[in-house]
N, C-alpha and C. Protein backbone atom coordinates (compact mmCIF):
# COMPACT_ATOMS: atom_id res chain seq x y z
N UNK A 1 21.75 4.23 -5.41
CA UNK A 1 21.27 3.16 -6.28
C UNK A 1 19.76 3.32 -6.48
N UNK A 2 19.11 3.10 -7.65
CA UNK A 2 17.97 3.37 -8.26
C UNK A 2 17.00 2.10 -7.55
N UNK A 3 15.90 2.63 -6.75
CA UNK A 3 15.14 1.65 -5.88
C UNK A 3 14.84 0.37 -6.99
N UNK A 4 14.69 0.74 -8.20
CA UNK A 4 13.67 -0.77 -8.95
C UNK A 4 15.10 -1.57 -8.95
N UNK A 5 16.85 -1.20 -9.38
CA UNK A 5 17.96 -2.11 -8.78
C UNK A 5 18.00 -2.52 -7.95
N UNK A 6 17.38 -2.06 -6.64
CA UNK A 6 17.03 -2.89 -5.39
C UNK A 6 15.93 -3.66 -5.38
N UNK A 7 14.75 -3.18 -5.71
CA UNK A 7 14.05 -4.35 -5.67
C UNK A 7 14.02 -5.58 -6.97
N UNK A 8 14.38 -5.46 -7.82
CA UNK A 8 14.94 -6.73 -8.51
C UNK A 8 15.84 -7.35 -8.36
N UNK A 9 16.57 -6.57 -7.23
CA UNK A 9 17.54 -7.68 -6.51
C UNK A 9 17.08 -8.26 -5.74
N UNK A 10 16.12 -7.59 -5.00
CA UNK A 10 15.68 -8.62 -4.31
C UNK A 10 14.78 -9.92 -4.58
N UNK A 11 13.85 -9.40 -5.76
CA UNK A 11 13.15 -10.72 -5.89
C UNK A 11 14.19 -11.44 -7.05
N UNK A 12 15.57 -11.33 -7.45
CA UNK A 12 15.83 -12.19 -7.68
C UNK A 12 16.68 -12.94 -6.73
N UNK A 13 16.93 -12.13 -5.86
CA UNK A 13 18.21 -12.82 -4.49
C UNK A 13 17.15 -13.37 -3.88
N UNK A 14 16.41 -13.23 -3.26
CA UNK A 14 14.65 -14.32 -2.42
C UNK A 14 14.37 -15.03 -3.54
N UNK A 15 13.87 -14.62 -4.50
CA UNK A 15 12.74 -15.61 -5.09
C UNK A 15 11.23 -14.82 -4.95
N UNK A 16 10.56 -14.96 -6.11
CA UNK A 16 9.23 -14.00 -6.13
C UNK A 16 8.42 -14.75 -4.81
N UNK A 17 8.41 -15.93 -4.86
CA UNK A 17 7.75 -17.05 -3.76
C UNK A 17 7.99 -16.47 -2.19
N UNK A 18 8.70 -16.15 -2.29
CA UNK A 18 9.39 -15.50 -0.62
C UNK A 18 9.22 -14.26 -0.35
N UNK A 19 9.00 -13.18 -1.75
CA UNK A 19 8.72 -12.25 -1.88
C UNK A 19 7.31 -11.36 -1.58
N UNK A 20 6.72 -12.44 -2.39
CA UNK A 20 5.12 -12.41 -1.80
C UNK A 20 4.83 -12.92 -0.55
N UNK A 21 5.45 -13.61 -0.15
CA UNK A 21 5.31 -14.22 1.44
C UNK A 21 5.16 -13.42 2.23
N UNK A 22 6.28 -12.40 1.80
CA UNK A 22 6.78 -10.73 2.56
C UNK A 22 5.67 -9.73 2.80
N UNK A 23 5.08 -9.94 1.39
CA UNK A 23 3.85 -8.93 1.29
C UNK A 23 2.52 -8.91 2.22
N UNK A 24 2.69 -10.92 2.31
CA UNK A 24 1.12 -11.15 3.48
C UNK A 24 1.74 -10.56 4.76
N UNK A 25 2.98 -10.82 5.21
CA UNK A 25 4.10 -10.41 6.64
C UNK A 25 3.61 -9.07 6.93
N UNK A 26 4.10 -8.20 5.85
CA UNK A 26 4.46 -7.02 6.10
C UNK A 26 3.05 -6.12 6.41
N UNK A 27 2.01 -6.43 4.87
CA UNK A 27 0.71 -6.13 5.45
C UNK A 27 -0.10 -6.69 6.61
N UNK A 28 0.69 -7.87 7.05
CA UNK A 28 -0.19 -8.15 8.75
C UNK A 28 0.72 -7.41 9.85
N UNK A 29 1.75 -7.06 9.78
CA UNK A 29 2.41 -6.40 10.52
C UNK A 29 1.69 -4.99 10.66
N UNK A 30 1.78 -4.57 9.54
CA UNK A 30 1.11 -3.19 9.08
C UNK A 30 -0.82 -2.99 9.81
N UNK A 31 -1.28 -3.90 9.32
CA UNK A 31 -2.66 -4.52 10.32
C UNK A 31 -2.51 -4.64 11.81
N UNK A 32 -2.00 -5.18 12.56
CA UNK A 32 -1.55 -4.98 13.94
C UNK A 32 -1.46 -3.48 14.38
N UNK A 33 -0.33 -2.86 14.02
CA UNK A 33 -0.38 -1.66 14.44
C UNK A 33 -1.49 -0.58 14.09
N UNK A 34 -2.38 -0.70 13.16
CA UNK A 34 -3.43 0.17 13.53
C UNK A 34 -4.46 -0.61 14.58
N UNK A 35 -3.91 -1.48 14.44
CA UNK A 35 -5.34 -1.99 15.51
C UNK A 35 -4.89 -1.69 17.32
N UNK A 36 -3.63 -1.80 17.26
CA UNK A 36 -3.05 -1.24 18.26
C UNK A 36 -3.61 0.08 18.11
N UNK A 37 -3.23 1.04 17.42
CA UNK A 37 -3.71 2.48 17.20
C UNK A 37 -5.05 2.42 18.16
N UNK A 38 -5.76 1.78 17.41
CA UNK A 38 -6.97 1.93 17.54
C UNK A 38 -7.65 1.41 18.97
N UNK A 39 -6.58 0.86 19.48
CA UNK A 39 -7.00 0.33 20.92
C UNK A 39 -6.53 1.51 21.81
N UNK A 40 -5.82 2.85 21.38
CA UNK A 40 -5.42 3.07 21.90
C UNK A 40 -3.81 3.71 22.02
N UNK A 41 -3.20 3.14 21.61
CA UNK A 41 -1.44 3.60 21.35
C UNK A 41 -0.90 4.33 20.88
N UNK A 42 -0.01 4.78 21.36
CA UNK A 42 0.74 6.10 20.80
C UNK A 42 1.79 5.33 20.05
N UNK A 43 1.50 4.94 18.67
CA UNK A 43 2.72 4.18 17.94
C UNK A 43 2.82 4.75 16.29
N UNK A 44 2.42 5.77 16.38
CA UNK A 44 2.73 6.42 14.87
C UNK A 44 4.32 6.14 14.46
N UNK A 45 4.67 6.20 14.91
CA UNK A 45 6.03 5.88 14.40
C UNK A 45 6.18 4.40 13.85
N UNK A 46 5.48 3.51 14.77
CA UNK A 46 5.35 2.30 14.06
C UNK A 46 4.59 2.02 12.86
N UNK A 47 3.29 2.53 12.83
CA UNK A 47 2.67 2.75 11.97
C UNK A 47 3.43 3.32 10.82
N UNK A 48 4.20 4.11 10.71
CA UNK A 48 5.26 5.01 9.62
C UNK A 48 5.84 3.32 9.16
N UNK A 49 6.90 3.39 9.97
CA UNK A 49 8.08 2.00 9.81
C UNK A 49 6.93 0.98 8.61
N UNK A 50 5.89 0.81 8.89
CA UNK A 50 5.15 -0.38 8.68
C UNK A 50 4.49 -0.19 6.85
N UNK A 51 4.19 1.29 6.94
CA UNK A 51 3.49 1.66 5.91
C UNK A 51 4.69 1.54 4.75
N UNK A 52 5.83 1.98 5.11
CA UNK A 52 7.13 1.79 4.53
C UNK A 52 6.94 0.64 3.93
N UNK A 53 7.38 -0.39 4.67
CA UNK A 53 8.19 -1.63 4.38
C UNK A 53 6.53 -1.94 3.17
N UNK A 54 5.34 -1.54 3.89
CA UNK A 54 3.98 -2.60 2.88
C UNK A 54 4.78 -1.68 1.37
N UNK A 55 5.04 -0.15 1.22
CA UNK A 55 5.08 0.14 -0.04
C UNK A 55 6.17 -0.21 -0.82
N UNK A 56 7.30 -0.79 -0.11
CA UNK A 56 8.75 -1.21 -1.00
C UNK A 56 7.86 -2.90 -1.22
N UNK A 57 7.27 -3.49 -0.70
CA UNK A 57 6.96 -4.79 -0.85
C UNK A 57 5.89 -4.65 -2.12
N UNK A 58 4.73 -3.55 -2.02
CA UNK A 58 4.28 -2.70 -3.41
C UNK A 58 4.59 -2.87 -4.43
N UNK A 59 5.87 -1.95 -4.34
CA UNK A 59 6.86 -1.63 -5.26
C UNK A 59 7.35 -3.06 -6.64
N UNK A 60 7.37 -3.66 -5.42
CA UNK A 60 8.68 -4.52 -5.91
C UNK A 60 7.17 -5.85 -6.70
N UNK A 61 6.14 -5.78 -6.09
CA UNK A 61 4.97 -6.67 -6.61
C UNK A 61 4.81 -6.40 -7.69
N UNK A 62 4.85 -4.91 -8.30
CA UNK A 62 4.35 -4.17 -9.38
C UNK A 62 5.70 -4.11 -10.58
N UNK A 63 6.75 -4.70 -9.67
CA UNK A 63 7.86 -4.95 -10.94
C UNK A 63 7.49 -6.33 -11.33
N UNK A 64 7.61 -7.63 -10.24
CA UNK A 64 6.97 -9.22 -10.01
C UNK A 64 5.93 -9.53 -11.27
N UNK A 65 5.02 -8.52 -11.41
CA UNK A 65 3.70 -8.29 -12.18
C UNK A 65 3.87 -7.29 -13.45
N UNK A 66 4.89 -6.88 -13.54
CA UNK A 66 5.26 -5.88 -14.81
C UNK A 66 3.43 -4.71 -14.87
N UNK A 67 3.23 -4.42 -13.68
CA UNK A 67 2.25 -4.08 -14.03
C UNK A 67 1.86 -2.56 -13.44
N UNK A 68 3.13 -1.65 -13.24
CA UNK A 68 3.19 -0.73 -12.74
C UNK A 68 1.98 0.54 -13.69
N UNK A 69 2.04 0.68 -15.24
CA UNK A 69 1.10 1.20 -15.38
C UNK A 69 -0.44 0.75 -15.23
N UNK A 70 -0.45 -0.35 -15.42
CA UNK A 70 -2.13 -0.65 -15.17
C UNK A 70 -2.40 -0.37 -13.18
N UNK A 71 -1.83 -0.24 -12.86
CA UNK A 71 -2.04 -0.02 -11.47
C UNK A 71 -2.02 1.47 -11.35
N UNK A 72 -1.34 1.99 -12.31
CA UNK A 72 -1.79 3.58 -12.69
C UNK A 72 -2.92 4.14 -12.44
N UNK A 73 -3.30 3.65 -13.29
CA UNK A 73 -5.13 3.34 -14.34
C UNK A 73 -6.00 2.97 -13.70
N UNK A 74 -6.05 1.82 -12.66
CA UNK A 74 -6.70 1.58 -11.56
C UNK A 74 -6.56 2.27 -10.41
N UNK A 75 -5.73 2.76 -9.46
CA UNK A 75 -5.52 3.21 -9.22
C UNK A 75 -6.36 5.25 -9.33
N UNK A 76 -5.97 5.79 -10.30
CA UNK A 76 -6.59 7.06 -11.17
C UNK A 76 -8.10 7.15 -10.93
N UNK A 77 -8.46 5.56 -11.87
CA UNK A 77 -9.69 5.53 -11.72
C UNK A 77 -11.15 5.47 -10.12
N UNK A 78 -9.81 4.74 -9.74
CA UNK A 78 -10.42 4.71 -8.28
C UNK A 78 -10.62 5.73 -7.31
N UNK A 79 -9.74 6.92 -7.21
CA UNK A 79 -9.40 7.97 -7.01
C UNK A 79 -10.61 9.25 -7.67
N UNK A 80 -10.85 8.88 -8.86
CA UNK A 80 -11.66 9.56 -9.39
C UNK A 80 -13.16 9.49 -9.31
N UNK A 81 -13.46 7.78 -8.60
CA UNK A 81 -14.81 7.65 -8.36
C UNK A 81 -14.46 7.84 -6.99
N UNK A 82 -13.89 7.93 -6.24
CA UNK A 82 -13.59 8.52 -4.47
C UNK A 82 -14.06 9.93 -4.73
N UNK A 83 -13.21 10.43 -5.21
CA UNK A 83 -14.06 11.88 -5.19
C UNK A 83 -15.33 11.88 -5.39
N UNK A 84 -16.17 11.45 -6.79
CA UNK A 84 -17.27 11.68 -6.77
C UNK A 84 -18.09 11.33 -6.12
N UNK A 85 -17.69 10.39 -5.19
CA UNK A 85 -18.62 9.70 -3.76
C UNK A 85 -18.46 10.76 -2.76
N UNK A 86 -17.42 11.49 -2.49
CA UNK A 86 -17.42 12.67 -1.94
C UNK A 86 -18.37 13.76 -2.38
N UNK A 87 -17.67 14.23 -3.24
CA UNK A 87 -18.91 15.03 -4.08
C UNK A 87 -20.07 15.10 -3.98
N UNK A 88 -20.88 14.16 -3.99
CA UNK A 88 -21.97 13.43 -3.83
C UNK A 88 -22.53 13.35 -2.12
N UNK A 89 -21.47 13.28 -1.32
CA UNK A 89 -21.65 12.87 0.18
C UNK A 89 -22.34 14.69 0.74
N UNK A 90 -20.98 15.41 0.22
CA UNK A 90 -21.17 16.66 0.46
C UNK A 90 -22.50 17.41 0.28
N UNK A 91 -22.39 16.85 -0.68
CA UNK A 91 -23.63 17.92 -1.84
C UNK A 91 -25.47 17.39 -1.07
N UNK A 92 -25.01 16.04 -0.56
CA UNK A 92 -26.43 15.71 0.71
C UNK A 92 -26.65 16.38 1.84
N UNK A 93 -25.34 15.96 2.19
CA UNK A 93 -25.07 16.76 3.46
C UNK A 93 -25.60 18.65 2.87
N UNK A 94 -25.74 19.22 2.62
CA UNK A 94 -25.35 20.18 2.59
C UNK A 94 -26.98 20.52 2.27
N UNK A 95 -27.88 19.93 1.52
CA UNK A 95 -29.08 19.98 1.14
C UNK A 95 -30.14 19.61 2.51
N UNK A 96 -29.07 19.55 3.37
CA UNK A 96 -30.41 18.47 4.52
C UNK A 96 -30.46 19.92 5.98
């Protein structure tokens, strides 16, 4: 079955309201375990499980929002000024 059939089932079987609820859940769930990480823990695997569930909750926001290409675009763009902050980081570094 084609994931966007699943996730419009789901926000129509929940409700978008419950859906987004999911999203604060899942990204504080997802928050915990690096901070665990970071204290210390061998929980990559949790960390995996977690990154999962934040991107189907993603997913399914960007159907909620019909806004899968503009998140493209943002997305692209953001990506493209990341590099050049790299670019830029390097190119100091490298002069000093």
């Amino acid at each position: 079955m084609d994931n966007r059939i699943t996730y419009t089932r789901a926000l129509e079987t929940y409700g978008a309201h419950a859906q987004i609820m999911m999203v604060f859940e899942e990204t504080a769930e997802l928050q915990k375990e690096l901070c665990k990480n970071m204290r210390g823990a061998d929980n990559r695997d949790h960390i995996s499980e977690e990154i999962a569930d934040v991107l189907i909750m993603l997913d399914q926001m960007m159907l909620l929002y019909d806004n899968e290409e503009r998140v493209a675009e943002y997305k692209a763009e953001k990506v493209k000024r990341l590099r050049a902050r790299l670019d830029a980081y390097d190119a100091a570094v490298m002069t000093r």
